[in-house]
Protein backbone atom coordinates (compact mmCIF):
# COMPACT_ATOMS: atom_id res chain seq x y z
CA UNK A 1 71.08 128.78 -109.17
CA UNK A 2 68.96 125.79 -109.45
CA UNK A 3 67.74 126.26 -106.01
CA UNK A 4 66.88 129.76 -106.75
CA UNK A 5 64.94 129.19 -110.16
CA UNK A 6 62.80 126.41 -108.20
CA UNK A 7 61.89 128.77 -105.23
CA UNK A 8 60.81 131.39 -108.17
CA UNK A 9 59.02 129.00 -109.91
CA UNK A 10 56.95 128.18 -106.46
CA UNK A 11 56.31 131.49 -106.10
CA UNK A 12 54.60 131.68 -109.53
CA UNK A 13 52.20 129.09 -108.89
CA UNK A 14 51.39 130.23 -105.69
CA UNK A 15 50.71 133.52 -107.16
CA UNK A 16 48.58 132.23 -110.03
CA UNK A 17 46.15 130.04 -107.27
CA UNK A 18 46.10 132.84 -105.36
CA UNK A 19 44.59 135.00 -108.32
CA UNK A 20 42.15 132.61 -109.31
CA UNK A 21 40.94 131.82 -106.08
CA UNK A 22 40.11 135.99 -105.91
CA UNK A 23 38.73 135.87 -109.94
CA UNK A 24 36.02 132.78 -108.78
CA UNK A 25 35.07 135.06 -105.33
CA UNK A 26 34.85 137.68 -107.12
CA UNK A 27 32.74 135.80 -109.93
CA UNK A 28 29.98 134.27 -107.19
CA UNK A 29 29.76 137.88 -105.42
CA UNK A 30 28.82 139.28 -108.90
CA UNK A 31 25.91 136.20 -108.84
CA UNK A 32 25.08 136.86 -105.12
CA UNK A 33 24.63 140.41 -104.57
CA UNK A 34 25.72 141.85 -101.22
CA UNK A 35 21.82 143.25 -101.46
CA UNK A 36 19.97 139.84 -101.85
CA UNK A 37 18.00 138.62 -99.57
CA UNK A 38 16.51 134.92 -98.14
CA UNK A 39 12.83 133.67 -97.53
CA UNK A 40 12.37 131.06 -95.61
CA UNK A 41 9.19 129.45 -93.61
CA UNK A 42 6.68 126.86 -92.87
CA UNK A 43 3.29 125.11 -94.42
CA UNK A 44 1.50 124.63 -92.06
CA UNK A 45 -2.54 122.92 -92.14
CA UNK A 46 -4.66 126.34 -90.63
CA UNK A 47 -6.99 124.17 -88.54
CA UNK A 48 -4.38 121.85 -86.77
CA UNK A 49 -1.23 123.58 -87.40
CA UNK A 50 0.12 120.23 -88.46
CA UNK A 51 3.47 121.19 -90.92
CA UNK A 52 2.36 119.97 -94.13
CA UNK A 53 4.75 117.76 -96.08
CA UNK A 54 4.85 118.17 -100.00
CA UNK A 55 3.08 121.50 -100.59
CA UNK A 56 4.39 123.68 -103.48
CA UNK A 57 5.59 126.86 -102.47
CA UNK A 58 6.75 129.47 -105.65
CA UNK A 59 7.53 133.11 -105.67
CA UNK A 60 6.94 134.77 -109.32
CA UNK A 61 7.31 138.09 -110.37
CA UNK A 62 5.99 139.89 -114.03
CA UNK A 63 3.08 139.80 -115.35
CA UNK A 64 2.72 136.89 -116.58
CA UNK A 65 3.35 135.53 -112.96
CA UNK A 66 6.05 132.70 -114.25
CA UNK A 67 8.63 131.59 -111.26
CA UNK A 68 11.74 134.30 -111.81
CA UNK A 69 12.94 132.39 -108.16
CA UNK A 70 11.71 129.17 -108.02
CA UNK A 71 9.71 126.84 -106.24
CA UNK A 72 10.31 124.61 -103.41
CA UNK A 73 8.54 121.10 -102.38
CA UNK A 74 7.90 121.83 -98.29
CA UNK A 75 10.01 118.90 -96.27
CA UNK A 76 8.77 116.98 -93.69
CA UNK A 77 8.65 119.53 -91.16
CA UNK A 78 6.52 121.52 -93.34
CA UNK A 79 9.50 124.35 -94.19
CA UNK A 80 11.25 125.65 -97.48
CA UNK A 81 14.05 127.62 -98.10
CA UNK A 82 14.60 130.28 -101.36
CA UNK A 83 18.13 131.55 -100.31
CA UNK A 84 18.85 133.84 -102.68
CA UNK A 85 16.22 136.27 -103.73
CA UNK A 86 16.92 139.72 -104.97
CA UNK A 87 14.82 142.70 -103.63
CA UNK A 88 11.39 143.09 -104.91
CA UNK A 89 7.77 142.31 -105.39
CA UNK A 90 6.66 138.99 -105.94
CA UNK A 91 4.03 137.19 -106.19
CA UNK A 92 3.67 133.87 -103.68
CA UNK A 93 1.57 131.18 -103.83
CA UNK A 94 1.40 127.97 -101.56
CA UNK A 95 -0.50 124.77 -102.92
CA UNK A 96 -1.41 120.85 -101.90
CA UNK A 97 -4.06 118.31 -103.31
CA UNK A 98 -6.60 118.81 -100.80
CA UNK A 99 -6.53 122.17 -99.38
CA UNK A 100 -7.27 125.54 -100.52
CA UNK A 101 -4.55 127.67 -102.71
CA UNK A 102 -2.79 130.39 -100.32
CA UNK A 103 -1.98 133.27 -102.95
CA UNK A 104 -0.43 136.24 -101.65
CA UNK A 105 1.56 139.26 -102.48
CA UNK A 106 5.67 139.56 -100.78
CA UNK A 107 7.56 142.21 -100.95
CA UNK A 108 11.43 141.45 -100.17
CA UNK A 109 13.72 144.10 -98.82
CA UNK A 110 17.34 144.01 -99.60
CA UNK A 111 19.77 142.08 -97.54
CA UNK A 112 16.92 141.06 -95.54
CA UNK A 113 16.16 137.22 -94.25
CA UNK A 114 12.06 136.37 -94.11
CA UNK A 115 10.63 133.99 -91.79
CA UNK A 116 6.70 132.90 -93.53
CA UNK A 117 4.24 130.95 -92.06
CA UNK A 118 1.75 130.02 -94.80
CA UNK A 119 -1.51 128.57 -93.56
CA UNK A 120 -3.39 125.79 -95.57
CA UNK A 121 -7.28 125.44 -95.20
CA UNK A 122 -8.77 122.18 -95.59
CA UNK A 123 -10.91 122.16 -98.81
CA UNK A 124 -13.48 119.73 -100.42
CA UNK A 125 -12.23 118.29 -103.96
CA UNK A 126 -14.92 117.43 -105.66
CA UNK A 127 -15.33 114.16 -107.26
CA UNK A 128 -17.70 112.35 -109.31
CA UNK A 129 -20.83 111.18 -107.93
CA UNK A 130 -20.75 107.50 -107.05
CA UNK A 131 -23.28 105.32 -108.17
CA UNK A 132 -24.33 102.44 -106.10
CA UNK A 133 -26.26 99.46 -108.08
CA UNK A 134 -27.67 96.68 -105.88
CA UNK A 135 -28.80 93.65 -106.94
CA UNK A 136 -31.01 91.19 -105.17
CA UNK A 137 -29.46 88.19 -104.18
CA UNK A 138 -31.92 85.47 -104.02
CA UNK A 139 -31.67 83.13 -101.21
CA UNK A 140 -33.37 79.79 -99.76
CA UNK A 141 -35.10 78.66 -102.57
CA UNK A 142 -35.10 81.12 -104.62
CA UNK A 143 -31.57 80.49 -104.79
CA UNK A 144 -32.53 77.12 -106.30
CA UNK A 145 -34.77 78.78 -109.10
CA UNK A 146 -32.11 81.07 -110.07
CA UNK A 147 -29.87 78.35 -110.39
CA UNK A 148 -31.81 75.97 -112.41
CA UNK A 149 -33.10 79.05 -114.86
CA UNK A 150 -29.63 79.24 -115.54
CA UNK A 151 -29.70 76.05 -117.10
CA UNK A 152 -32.23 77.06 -119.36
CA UNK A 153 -33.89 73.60 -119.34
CA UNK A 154 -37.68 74.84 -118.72
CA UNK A 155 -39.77 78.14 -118.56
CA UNK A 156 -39.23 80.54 -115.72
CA UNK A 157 -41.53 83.22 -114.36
CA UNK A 158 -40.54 85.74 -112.40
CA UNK A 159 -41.91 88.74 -110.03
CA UNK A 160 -40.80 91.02 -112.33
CA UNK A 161 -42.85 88.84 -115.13
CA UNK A 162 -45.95 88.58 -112.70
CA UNK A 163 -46.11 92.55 -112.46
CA UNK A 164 -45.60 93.11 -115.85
CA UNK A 165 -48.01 90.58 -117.69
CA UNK A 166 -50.51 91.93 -114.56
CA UNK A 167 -52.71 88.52 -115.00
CA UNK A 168 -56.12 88.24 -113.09
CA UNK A 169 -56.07 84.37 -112.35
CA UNK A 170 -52.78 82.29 -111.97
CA UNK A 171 -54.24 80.07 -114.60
CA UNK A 172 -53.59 83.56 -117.06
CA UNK A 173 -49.96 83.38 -116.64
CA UNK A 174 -50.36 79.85 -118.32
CA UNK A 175 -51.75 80.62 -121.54
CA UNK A 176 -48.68 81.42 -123.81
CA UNK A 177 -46.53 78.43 -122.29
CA UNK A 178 -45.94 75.92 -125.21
CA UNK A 179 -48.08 72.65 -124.37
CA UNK A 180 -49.60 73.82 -121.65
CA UNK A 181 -53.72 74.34 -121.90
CA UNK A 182 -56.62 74.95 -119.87
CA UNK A 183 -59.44 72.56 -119.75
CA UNK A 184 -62.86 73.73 -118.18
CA UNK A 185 -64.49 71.24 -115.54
CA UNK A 186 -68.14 71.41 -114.93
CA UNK A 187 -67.62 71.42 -111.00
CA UNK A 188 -64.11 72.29 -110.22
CA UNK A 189 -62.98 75.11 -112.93
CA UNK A 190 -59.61 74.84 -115.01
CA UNK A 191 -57.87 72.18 -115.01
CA UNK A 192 -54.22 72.36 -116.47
CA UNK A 193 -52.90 69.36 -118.58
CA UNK A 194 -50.00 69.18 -121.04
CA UNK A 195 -49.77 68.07 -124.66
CA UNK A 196 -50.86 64.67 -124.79
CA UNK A 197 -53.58 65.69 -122.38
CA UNK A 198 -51.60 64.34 -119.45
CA UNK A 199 -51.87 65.86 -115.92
CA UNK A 200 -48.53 67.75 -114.46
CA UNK A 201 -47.78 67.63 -110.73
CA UNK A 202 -47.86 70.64 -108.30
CA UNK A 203 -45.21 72.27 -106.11
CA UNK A 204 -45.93 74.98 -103.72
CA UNK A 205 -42.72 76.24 -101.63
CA UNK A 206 -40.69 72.67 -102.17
CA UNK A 207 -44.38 70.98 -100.99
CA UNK A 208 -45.92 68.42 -103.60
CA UNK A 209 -49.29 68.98 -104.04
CA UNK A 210 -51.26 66.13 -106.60
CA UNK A 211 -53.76 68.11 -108.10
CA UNK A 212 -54.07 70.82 -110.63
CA UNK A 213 -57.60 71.22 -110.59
CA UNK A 214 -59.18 74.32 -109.70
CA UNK A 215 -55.88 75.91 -109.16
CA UNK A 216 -56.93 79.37 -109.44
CA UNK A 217 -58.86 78.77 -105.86
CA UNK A 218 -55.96 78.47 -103.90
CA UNK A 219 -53.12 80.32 -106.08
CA UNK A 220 -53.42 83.96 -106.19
CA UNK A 221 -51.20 86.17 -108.65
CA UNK A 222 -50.10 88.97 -105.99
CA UNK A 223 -49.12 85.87 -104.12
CA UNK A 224 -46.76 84.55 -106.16
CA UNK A 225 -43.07 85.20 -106.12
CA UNK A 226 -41.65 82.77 -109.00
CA UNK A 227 -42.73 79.91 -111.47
CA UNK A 228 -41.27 77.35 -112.83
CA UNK A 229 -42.99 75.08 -115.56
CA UNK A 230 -41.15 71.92 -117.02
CA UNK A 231 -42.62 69.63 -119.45
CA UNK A 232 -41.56 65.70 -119.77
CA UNK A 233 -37.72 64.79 -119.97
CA UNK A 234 -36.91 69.04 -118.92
CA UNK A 235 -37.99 68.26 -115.23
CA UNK A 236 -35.37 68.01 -112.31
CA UNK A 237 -35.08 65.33 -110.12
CA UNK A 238 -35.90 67.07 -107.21
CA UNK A 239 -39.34 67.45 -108.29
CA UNK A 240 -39.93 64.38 -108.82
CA UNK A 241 -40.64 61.79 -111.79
CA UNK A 242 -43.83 62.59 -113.47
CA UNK A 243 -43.02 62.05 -117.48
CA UNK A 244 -45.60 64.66 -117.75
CA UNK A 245 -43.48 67.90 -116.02
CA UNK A 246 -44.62 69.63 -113.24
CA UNK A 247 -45.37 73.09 -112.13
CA UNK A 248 -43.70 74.43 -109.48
CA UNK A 249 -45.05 77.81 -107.71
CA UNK A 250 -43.07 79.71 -105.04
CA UNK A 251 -44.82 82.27 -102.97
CA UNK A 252 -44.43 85.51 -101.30
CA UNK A 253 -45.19 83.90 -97.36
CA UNK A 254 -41.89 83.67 -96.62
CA UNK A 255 -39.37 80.63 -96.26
CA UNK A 256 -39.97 77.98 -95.77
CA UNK A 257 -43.30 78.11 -97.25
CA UNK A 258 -46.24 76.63 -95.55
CA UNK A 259 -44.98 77.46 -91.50
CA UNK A 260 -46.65 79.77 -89.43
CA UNK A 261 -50.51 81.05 -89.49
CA UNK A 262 -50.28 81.86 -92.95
CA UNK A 263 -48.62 78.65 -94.07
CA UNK A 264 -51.50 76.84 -92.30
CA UNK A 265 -53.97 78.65 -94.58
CA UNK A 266 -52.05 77.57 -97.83
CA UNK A 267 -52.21 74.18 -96.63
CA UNK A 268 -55.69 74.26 -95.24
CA UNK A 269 -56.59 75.46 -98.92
CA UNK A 270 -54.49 72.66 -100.51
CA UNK A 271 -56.41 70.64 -98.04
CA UNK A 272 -59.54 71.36 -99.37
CA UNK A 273 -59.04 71.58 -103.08
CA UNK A 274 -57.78 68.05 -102.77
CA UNK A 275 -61.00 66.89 -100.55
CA UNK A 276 -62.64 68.45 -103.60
CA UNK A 277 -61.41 66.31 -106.05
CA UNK A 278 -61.67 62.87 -104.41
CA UNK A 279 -65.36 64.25 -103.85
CA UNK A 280 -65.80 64.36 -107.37
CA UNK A 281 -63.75 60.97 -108.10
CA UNK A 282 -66.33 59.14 -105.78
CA UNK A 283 -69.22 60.61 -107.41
CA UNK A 284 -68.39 59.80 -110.46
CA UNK A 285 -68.15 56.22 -109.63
């Protein structure tokens, strides 16, 4: 008896797994009609036919054109797979930064499988416009009068300044630098002298020159490429130790300044300007 009530008892469970095993296939077929179809394919770049990793691929139907299906990220062969997709018209698109959107219409027949091959065009994405700023690094020694205008120890005059102020005589780009004035000579035009009526010394292109006089005969404005004026305690060691300041000029000839043919002309004018004043000094004895 107890043997038979187990084997009956077996024969129930059975019977109920067997039953829901058919209730759950019969559940998924109602999901996955025997009419559905499958759409599968490959992104592929239209030029190259590379397979295009990473495009989106969507198929939407209504009007509103929402994905009813799906949408699938291609894999790295470029293919995607909808698997179940009931019969009808849809609307497919294919997209991926950097191409051109493939938009078409698909129209899926019942229990039917679809093999796509969606082509990509290369496209231009526009961007904003870049904008390039270059600034002119000064080198040699212009290097060295950008550094020590930095220190703001001194007055600094640049091309920029030249062009702008648009003097006619080097001696004009003087006139509104605190201490400095112009004294007229009776033989040898302006000379420049500091408060206190002391004399400055003279740099052209890193070259000491010792006088001031007549400056304007030998210095031309559309010459010039920087100045740099100190006054007593402001000037830097490198130009020297006059308690009165200097003036320090640095032309357009190129570097270094006074080499080459028109060097020797700057110096041939220095030259004479300086002949010019121990002229005068001897004559006045």
């Amino acid at each position: 008896m107890i043997d038979n009530g187990r084997r009956t008892l077996w024969a129930l469970l059975v019977m109920l797994a067997v039953q829901g095993v058919l209730r759950e296939e019969s559940r998924l077929r109602g999901q996955v009609p025997d009419s559905a179809a499958s759409v599968r394919g490959w992104v592929l770049e239209h030029e190259t036919g590379v397979p295009l990793e990473g495009a989106t691929v969507s198929l939407a139907s209504g009007p509103d054109s929402l994905p009813r299906v799906g949408t699938r990220i291609s894999g790295p062969g470029g293919t995607f797979l909808f698997p179940v997709v009931p019969p009808g018209l849809y609307r497919l698109s294919a997209t991926l930064l950097g191409y051109g959107d493939l938009r078409d219409t698909l129209r899926v027949e019942s229990a039917s499988e679809l093999e796509l091959t969606l082509p990509l065009s290369v496209s231009g994405v526009a961007l904003e416009p870049i904008v390039v700023v270059v600034r002119r690094r000064p080198i040699g020694p212009l290097a060295g009068f950008e550094r020590r205008r930095r220190r703001l120890r001194g007055t600094f005059i640049t091309r920029e300044d030249i062009e702008a102020s648009n003097p006619y005589e080097f001696t004009d780009l003087l006139r509104t630098v605190p201490g400095a004035r112009l004294v007229p000579t009776s033989t040898f035009g302006n000379r420049v002298l500091f408060r206190g009526g002391c004399t400055p010394d003279l740099w052209v292109d890193g070259t000491h020159v010792s006088t001031t006089v007549d400056i304007d005969s030998f210095l031309r404005p559309e010459d010039l490429e920087a100045v740099e004026i100190y006054r007593g305690p402001e000037l830097p060691g490198e130009f020297g130790s006059n308690l009165c300041g200097a003036i320090v000029v640095w032309t357009r000839r190129g570097e270094p300044a006074l080499e080459g043919t028109e060097g020797r002309s700057l110096r041939r004018q220095l030259i004479f300007a300086a002949s010019f004043v121990l002229l005068g000094f001897f004559m006045a004895r």
